[in-house]
PDB file of N, CA and C in Angstrom:
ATOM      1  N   UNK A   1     -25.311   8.898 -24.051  1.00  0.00           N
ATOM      2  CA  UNK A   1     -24.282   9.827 -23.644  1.00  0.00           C
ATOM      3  C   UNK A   1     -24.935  11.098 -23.117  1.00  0.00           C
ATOM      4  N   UNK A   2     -24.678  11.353 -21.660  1.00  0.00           N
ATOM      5  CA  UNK A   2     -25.304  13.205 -21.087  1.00  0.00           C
ATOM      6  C   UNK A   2     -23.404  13.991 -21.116  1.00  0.00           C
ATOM      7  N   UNK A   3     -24.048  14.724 -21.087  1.00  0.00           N
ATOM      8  CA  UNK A   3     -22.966  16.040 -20.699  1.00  0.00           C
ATOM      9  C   UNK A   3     -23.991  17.361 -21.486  1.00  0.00           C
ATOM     10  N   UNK A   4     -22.913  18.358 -21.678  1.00  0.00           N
ATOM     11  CA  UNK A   4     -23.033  19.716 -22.398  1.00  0.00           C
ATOM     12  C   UNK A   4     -23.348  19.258 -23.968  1.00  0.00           C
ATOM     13  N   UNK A   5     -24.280  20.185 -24.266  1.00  0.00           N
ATOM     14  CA  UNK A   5     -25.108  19.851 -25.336  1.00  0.00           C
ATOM     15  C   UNK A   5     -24.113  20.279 -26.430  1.00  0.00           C
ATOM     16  N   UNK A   6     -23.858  19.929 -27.380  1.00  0.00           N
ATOM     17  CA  UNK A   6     -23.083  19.956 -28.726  1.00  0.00           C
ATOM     18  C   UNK A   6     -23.283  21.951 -29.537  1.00  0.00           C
ATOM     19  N   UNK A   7     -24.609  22.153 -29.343  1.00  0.00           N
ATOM     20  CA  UNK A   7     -24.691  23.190 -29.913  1.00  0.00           C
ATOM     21  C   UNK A   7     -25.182  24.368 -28.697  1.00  0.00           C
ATOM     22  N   UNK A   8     -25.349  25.815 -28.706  1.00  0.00           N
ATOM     23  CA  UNK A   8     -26.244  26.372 -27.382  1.00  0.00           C
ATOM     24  C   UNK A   8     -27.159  27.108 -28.596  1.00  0.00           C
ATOM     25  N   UNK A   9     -27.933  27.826 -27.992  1.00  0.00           N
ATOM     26  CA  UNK A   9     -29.079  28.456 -28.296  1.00  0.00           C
ATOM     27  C   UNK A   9     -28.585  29.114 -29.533  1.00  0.00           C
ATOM     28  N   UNK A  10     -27.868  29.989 -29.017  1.00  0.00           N
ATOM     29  CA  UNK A  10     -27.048  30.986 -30.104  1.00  0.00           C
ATOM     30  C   UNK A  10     -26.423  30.655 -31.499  1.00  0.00           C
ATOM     31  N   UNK A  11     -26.104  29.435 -31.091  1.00  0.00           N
ATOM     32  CA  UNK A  11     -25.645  28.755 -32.785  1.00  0.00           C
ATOM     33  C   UNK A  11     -26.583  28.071 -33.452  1.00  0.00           C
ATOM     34  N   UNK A  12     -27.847  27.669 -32.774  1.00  0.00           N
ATOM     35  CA  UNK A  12     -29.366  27.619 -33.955  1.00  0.00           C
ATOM     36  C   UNK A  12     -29.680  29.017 -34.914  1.00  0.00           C
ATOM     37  N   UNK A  13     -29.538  30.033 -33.736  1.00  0.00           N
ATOM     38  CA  UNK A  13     -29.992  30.816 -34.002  1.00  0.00           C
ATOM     39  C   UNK A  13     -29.199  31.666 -34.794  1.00  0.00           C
ATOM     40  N   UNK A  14     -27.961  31.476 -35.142  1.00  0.00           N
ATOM     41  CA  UNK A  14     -27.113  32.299 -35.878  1.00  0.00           C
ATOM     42  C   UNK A  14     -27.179  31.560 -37.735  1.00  0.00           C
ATOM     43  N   UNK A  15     -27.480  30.148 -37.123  1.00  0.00           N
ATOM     44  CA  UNK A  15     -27.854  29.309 -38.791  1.00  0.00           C
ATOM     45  C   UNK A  15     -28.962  29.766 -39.044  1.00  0.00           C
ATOM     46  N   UNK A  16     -29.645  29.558 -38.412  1.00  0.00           N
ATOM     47  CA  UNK A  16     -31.365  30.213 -38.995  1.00  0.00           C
ATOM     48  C   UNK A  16     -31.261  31.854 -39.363  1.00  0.00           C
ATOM     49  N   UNK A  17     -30.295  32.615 -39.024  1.00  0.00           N
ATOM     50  CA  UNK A  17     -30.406  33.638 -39.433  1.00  0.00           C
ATOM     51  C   UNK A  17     -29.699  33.726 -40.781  1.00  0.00           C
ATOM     52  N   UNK A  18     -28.061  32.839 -40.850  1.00  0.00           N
ATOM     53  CA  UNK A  18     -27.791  32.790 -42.023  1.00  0.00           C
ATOM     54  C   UNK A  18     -28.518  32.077 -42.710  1.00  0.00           C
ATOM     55  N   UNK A  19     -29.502  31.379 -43.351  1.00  0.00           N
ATOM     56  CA  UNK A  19     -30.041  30.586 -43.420  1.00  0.00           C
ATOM     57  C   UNK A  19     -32.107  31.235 -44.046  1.00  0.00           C
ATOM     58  N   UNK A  20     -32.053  32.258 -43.463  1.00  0.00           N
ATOM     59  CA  UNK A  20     -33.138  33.106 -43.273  1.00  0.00           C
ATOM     60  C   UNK A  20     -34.143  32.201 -42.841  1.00  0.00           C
ATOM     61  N   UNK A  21     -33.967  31.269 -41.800  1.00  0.00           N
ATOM     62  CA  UNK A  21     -35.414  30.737 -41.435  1.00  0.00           C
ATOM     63  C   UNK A  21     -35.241  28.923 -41.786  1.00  0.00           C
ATOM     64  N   UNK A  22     -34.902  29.146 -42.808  1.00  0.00           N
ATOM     65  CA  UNK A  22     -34.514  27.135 -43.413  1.00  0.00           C
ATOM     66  C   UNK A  22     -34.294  26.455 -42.167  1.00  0.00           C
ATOM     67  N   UNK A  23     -34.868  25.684 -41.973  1.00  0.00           N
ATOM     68  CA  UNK A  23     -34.209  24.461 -41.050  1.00  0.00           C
ATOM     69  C   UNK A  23     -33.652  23.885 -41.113  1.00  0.00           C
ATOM     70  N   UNK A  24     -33.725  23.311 -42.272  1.00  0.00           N
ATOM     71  CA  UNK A  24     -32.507  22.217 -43.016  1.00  0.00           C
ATOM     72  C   UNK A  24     -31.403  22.725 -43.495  1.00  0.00           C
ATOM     73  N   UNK A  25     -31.615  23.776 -43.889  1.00  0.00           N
ATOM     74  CA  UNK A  25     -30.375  24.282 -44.426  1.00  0.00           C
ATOM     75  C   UNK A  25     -29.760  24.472 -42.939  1.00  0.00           C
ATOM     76  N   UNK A  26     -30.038  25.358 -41.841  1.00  0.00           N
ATOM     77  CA  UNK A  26     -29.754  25.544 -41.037  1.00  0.00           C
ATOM     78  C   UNK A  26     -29.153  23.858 -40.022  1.00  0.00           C
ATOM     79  N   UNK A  27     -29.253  22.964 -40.196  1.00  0.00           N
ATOM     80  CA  UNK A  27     -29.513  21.665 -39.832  1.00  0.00           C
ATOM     81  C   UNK A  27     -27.569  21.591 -40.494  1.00  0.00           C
ATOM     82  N   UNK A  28     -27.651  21.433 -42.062  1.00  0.00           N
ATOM     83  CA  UNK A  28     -26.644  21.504 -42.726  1.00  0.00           C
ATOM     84  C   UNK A  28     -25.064  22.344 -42.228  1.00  0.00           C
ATOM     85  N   UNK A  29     -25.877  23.345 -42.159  1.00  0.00           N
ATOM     86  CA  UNK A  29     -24.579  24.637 -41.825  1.00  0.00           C
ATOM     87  C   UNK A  29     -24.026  24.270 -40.587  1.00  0.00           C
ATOM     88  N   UNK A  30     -24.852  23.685 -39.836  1.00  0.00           N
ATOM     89  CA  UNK A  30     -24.334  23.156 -38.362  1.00  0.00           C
ATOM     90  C   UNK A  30     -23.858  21.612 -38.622  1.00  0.00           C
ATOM     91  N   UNK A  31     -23.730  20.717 -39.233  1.00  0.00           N
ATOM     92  CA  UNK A  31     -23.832  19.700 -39.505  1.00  0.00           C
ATOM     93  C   UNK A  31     -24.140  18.400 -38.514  1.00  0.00           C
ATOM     94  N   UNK A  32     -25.442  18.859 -38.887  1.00  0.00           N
ATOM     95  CA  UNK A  32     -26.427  18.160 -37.717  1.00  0.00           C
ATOM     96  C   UNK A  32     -27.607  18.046 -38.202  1.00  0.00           C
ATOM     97  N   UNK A  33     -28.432  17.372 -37.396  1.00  0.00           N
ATOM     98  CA  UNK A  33     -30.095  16.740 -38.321  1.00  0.00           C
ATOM     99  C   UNK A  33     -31.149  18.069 -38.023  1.00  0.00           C
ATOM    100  N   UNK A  34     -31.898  17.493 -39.010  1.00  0.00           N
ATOM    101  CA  UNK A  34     -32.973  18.935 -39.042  1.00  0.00           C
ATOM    102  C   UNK A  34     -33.280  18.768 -38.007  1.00  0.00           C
ATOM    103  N   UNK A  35     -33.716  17.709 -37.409  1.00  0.00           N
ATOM    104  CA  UNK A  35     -34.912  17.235 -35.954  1.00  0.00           C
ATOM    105  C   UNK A  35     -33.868  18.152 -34.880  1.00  0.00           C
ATOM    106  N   UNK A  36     -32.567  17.819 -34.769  1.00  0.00           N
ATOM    107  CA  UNK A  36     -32.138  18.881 -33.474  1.00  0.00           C
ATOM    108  C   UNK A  36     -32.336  20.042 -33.569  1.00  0.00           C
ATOM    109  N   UNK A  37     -32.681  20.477 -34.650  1.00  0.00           N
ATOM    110  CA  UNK A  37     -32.694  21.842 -34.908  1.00  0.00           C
ATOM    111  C   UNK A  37     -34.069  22.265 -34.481  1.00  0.00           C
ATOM    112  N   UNK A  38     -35.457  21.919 -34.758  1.00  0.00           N
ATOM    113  CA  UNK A  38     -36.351  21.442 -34.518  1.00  0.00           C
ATOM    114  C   UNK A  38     -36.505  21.577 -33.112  1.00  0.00           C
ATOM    115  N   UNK A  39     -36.228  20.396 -32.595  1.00  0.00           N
ATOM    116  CA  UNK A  39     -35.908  20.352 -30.830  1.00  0.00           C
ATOM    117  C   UNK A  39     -35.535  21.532 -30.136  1.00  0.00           C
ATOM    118  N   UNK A  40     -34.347  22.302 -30.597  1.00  0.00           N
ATOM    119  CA  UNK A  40     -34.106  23.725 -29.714  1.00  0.00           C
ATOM    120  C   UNK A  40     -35.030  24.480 -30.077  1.00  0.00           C
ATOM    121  N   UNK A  41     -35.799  24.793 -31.669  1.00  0.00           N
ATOM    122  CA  UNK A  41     -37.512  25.801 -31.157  1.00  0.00           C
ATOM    123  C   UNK A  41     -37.924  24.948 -31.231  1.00  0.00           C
ATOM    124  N   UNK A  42     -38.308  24.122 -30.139  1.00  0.00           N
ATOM    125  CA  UNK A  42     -39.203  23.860 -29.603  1.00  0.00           C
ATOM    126  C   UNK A  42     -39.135  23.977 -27.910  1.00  0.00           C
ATOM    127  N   UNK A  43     -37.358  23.971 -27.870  1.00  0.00           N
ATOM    128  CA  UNK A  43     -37.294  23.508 -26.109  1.00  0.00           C
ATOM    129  C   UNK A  43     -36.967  24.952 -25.966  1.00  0.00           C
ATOM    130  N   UNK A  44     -36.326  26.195 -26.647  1.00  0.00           N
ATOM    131  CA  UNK A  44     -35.588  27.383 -26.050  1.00  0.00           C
ATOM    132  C   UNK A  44     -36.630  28.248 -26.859  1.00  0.00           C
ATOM    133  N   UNK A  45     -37.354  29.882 -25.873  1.00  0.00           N
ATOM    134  CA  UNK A  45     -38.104  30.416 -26.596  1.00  0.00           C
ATOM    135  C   UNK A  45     -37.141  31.353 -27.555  1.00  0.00           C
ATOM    136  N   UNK A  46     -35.987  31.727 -27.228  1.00  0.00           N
ATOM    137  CA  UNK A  46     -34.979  32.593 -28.105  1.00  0.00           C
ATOM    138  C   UNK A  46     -34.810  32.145 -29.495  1.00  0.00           C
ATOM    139  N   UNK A  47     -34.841  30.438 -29.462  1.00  0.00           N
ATOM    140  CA  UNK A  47     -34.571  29.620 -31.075  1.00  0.00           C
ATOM    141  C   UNK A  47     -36.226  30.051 -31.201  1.00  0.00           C
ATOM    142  N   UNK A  48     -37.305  30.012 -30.907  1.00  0.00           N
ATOM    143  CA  UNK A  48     -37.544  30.142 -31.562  1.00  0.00           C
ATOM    144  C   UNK A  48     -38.792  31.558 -32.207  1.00  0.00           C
ATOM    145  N   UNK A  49     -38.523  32.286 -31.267  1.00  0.00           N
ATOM    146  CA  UNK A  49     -38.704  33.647 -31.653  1.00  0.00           C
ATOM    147  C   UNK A  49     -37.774  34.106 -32.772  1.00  0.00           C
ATOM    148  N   UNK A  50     -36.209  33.478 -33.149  1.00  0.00           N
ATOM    149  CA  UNK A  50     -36.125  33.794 -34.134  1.00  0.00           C
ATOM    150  C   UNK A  50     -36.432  32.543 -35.456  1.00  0.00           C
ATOM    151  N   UNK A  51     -36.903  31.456 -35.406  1.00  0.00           N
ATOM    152  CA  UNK A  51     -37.410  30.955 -36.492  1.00  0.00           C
ATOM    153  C   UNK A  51     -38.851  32.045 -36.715  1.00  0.00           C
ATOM    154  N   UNK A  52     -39.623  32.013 -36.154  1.00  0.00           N
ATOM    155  CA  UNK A  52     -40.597  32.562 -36.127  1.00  0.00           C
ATOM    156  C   UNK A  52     -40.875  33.528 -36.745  1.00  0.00           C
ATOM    157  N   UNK A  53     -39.514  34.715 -36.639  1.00  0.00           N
ATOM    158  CA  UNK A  53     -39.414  35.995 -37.486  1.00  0.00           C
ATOM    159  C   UNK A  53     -38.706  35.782 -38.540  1.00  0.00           C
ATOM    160  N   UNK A  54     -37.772  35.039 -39.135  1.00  0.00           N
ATOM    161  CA  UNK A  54     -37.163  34.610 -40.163  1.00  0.00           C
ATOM    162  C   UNK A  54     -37.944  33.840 -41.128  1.00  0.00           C
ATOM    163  N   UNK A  55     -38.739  33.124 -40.575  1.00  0.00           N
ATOM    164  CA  UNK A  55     -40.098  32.787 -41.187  1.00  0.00           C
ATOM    165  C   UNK A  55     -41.208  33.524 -41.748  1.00  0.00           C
ATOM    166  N   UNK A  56     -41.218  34.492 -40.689  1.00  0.00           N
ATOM    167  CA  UNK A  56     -42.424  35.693 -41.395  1.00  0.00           C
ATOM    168  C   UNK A  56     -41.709  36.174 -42.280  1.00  0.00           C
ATOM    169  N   UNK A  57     -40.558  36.744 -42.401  1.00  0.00           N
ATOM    170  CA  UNK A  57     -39.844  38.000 -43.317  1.00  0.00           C
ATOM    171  C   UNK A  57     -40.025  37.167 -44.501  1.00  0.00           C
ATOM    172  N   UNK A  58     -39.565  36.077 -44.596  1.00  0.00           N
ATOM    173  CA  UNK A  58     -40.126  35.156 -45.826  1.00  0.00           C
ATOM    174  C   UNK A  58     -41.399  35.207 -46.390  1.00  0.00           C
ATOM    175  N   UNK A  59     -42.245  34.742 -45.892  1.00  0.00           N
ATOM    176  CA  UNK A  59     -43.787  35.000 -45.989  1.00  0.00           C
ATOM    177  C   UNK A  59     -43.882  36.288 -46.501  1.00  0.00           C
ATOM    178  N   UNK A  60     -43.723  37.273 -45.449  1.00  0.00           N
ATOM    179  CA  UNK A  60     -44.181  38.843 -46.549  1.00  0.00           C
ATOM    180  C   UNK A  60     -43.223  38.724 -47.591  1.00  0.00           C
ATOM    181  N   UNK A  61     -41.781  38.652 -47.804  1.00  0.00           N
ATOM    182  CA  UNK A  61     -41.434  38.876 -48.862  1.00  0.00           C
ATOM    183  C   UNK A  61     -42.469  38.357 -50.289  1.00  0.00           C
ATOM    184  N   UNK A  62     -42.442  36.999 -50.254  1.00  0.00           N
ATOM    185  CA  UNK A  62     -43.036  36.095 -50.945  1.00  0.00           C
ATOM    186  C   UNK A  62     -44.229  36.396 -51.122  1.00  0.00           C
ATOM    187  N   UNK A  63     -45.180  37.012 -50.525  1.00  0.00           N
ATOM    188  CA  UNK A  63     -46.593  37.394 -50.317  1.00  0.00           C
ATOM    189  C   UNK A  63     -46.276  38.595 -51.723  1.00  0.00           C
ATOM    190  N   UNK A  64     -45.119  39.067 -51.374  1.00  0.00           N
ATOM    191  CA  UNK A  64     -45.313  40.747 -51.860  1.00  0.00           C
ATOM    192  C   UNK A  64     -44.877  40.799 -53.465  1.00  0.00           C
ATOM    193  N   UNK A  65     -43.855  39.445 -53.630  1.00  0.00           N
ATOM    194  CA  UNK A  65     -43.604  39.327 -55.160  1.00  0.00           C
ATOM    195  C   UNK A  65     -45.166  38.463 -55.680  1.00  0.00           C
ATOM    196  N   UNK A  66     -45.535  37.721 -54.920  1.00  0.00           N
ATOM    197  CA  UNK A  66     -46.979  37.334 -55.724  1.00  0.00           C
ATOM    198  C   UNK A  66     -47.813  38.617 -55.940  1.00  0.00           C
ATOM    199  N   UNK A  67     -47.829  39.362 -54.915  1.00  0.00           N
ATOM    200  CA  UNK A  67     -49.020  40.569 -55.346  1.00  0.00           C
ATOM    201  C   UNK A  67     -48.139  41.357 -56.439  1.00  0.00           C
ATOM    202  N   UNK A  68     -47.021  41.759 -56.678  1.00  0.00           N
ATOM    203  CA  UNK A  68     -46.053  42.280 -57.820  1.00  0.00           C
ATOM    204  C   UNK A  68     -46.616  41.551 -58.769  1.00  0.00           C
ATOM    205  N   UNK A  69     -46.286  40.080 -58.753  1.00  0.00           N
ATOM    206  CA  UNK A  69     -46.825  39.431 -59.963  1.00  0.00           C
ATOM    207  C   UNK A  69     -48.109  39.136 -60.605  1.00  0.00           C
ATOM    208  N   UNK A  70     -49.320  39.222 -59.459  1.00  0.00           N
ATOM    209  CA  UNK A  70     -50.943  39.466 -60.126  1.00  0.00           C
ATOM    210  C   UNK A  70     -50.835  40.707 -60.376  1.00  0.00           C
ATOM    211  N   UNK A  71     -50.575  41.822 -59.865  1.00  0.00           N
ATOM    212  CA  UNK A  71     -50.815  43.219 -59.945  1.00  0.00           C
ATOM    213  C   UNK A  71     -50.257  43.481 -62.076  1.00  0.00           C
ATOM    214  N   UNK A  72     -49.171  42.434 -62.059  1.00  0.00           N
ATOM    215  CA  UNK A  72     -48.893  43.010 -63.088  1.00  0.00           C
ATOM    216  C   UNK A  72     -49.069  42.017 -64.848  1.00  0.00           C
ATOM    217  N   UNK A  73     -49.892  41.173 -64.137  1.00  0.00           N
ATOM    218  CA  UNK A  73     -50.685  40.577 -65.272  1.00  0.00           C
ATOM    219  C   UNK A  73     -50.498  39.198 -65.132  1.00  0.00           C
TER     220      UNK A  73
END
């Protein structure tokens, strides 16, 4: 089946934001497979400049409660 694609750029990118980055979850919220989700960052640079940063904010967060948590014994 071709035509107009089911989802556009903007609604990856609005799950991944609710979502903070998850793919799957983001996959879910749209109810659709992780792999399409996947597919748009990979095919649109907008999906995925924001996985990319929703991904980092994770990372430092997570970085910053581990150093909280060695720092404090």
């Amino acid at each position: 089946m071709t035509g107009k694609p089911r989802y556009t750029a903007q609604d990856i990118i609005d799950a991944l934001r609710k979502t903070k980055g998850m793919a799957y979850l983001a996959a879910k919220e749209l109810k659709c497979s992780h792999t399409t989700v996947y597919k748009y960052i990979a095919k649109h640079p907008t999906v995925k400049a924001e996985f990319d940063y929703q991904r980092g904010e994770l990372l430092d967060v997570a970085e910053l409660k581990l150093r909280e948590a060695v720092m404090e014994g």
